[in-house]
Each structure stands twice: as C-alpha cells, then as structure tokens.
C-alpha atoms as a PDB file:
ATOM      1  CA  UNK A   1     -16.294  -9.427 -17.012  1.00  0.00           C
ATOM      2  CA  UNK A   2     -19.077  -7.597 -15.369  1.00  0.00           C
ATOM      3  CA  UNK A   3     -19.447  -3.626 -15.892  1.00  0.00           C
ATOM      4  CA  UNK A   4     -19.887  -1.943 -12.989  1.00  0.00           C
ATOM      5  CA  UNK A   5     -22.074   1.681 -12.860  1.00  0.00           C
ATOM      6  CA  UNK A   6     -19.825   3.184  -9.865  1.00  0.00           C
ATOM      7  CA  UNK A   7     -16.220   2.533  -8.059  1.00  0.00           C
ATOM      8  CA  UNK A   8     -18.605   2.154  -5.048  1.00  0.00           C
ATOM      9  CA  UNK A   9     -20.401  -0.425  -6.671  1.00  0.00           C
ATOM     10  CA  UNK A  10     -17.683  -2.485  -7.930  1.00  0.00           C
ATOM     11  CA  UNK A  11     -15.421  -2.303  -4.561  1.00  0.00           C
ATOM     12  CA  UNK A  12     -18.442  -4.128  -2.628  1.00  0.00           C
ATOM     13  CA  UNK A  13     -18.652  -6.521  -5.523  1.00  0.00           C
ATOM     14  CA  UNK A  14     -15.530  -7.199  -5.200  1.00  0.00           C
ATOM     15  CA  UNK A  15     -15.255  -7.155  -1.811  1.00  0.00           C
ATOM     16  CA  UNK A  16     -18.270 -10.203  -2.215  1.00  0.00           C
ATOM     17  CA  UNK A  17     -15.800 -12.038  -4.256  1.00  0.00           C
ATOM     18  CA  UNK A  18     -13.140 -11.788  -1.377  1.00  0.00           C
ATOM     19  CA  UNK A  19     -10.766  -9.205  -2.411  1.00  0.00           C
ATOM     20  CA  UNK A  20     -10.800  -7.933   1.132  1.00  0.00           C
ATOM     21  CA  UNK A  21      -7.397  -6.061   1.668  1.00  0.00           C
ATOM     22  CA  UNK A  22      -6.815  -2.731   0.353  1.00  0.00           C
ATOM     23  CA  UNK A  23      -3.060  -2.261  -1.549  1.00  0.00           C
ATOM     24  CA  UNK A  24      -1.599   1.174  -1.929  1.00  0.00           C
ATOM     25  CA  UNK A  25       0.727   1.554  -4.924  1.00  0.00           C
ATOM     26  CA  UNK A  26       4.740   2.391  -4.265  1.00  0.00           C
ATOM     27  CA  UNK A  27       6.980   2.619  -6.951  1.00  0.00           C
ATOM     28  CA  UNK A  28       8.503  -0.916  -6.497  1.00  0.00           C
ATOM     29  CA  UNK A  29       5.694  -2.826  -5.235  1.00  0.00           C
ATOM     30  CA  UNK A  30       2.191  -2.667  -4.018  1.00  0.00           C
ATOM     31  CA  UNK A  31       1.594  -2.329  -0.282  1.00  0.00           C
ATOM     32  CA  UNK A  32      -1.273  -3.762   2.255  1.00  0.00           C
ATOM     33  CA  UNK A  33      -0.225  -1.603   5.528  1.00  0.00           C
ATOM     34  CA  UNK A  34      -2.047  -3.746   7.933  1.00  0.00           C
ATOM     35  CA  UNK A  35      -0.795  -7.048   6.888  1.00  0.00           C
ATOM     36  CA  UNK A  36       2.920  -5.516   6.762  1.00  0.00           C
ATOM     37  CA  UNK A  37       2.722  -6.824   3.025  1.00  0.00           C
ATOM     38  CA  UNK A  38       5.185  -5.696   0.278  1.00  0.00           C
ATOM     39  CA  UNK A  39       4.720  -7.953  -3.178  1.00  0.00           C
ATOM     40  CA  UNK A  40       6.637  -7.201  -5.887  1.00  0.00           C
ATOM     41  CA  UNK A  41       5.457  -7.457  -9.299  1.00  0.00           C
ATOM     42  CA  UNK A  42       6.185 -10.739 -10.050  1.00  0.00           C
ATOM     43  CA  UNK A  43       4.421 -11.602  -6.338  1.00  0.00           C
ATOM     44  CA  UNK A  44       1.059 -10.714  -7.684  1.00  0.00           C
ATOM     45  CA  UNK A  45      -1.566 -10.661 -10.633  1.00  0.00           C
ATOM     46  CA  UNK A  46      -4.030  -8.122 -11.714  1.00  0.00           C
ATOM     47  CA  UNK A  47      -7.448 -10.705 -12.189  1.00  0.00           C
ATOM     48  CA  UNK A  48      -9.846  -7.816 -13.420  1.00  0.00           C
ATOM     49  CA  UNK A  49      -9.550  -3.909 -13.804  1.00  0.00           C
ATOM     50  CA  UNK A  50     -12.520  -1.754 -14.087  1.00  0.00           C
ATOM     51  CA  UNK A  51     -12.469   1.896 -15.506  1.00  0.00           C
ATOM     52  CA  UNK A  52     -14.385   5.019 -14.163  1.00  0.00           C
ATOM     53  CA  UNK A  53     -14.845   8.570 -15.539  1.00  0.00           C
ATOM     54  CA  UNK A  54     -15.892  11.011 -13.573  1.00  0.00           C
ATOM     55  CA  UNK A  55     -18.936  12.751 -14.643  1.00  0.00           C
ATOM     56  CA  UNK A  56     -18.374  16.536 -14.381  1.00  0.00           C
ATOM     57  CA  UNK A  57     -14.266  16.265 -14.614  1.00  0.00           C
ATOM     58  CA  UNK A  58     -11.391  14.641 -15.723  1.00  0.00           C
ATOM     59  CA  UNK A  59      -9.670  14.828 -12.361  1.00  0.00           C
ATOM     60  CA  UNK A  60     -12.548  11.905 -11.156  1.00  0.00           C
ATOM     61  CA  UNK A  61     -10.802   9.658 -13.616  1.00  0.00           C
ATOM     62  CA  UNK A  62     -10.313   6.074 -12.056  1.00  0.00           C
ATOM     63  CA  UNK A  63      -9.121   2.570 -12.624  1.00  0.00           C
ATOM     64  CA  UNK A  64      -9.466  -0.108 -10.338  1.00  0.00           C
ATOM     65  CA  UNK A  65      -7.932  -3.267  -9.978  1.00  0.00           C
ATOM     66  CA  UNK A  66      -8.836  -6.562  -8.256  1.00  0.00           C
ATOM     67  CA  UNK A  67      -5.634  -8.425  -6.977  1.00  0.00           C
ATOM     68  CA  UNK A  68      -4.309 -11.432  -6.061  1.00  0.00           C
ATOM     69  CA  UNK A  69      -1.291 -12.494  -4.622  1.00  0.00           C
ATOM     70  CA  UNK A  70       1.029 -15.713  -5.451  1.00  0.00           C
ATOM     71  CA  UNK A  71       0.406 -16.299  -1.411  1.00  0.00           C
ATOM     72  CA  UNK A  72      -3.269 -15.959  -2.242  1.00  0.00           C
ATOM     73  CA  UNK A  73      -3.981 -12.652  -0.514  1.00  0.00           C
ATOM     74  CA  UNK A  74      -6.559 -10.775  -2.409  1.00  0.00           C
ATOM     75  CA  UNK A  75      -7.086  -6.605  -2.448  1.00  0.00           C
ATOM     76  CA  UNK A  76      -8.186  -3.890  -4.658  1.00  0.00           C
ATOM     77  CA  UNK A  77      -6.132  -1.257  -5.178  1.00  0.00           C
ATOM     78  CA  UNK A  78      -7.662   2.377  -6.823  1.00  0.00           C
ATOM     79  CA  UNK A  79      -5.934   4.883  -8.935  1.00  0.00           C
ATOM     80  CA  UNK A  80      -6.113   7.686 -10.800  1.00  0.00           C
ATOM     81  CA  UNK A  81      -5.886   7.392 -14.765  1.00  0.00           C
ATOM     82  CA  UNK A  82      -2.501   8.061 -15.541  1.00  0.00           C
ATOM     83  CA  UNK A  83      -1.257   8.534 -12.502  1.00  0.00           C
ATOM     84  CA  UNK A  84       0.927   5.427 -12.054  1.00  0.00           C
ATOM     85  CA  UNK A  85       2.944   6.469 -15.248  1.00  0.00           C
ATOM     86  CA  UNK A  86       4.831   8.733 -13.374  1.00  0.00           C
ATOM     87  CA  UNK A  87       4.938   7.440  -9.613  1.00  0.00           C
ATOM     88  CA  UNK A  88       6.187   4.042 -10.425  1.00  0.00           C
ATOM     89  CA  UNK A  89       9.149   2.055 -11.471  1.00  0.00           C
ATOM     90  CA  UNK A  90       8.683   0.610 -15.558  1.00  0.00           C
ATOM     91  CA  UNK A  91       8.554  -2.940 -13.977  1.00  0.00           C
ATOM     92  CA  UNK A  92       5.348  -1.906 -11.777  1.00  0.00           C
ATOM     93  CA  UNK A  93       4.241   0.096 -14.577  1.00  0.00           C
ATOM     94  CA  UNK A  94       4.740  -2.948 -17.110  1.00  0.00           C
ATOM     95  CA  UNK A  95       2.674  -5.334 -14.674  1.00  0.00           C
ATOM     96  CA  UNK A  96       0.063  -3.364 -14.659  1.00  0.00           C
ATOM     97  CA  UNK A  97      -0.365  -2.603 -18.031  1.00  0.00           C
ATOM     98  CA  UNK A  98       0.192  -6.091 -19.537  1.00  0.00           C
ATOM     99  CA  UNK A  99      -2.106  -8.017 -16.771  1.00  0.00           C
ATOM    100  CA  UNK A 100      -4.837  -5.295 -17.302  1.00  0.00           C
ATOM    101  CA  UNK A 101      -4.597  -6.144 -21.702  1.00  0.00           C
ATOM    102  CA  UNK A 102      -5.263  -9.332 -20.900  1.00  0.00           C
ATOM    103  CA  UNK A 103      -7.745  -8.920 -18.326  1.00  0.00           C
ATOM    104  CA  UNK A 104      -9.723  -6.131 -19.984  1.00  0.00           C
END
C-alpha cells in the first residue's frame, strides 16, 4: 500500500480510486448524510488506512480510512488518533481495529 506525504494528498488519491462519499463515524455505524446511508459494521470493510502526525502537535494526529460498502458504495472517513476509542460502541471499535491489522 502506497504512503502518502499528507491527508490532502491521500484523500484525492483516493478520491482517483473512487472512494467518493464522505462517512462520518456514530457510535453504531458509519454515516454518509447525503446518501441517507447508515451501514453497520458488518455492512462495510475498511480496504486501506493511512496514518498522519501532525508536525508541530499531537492534537493534528490522524487516521484515515478508505471504505467500502457490501452495496459497493465507497467513502473515506477521517479521524483523530484515538478518538474512536471513546465515541463508539466495541463492535464499531472492533471493525475498525481488526480490518485496519489486516489492511496495514
């Protein structure tokens, strides 16, 4: 998998590669608010995540990952390091972790 220098970067890679839609993380699901989309974990898989520090402070910490639904829909959705843990159901927070070990 391809290391990208910047979130900017890799978000118009991606974007290339037709992960068009944009998910926002709940604590049951992922959302994409303009297709009225809900997918539950076992509706979707994680097919790469990327990892950003920031350069001047922790707090510009971010992981991105490249999604795909079982429908075919494909998104990115961005978050903060860490920040999942405590936002999130352990289902969600399972998904994520196991599809991004074997997607490293």
């Amino acid at each position: 998998m391809k290391a990208y220098e910047s979130l900017s970067i890799a978000l118009n890679a991606l974007q290339e590669k037709g992960y068009t839609h944009d998910f926002n993380l709940h604590p049951d699901c992922i959302e994409c608010r303009p297709l009225k989309l809900q997918l539950a974990p076992e509706e979707f898989h994680v097919d790469e995540v990327h990892r950003f520090e920031g350069m001047t402070s922790p707090d510009d910490n971010s992981i991105l990952f490249a999604i795909s639904s079982t429908s075919g829909i494909k998104g990115v959705l961005v978050d903060a390091y860490g920040v999942y843990a405590d936002a999130v159901n352990p289902a969600m927070i399972q998904k994520l972790r196991i599809d991004s070990q074997t997607n490293p």
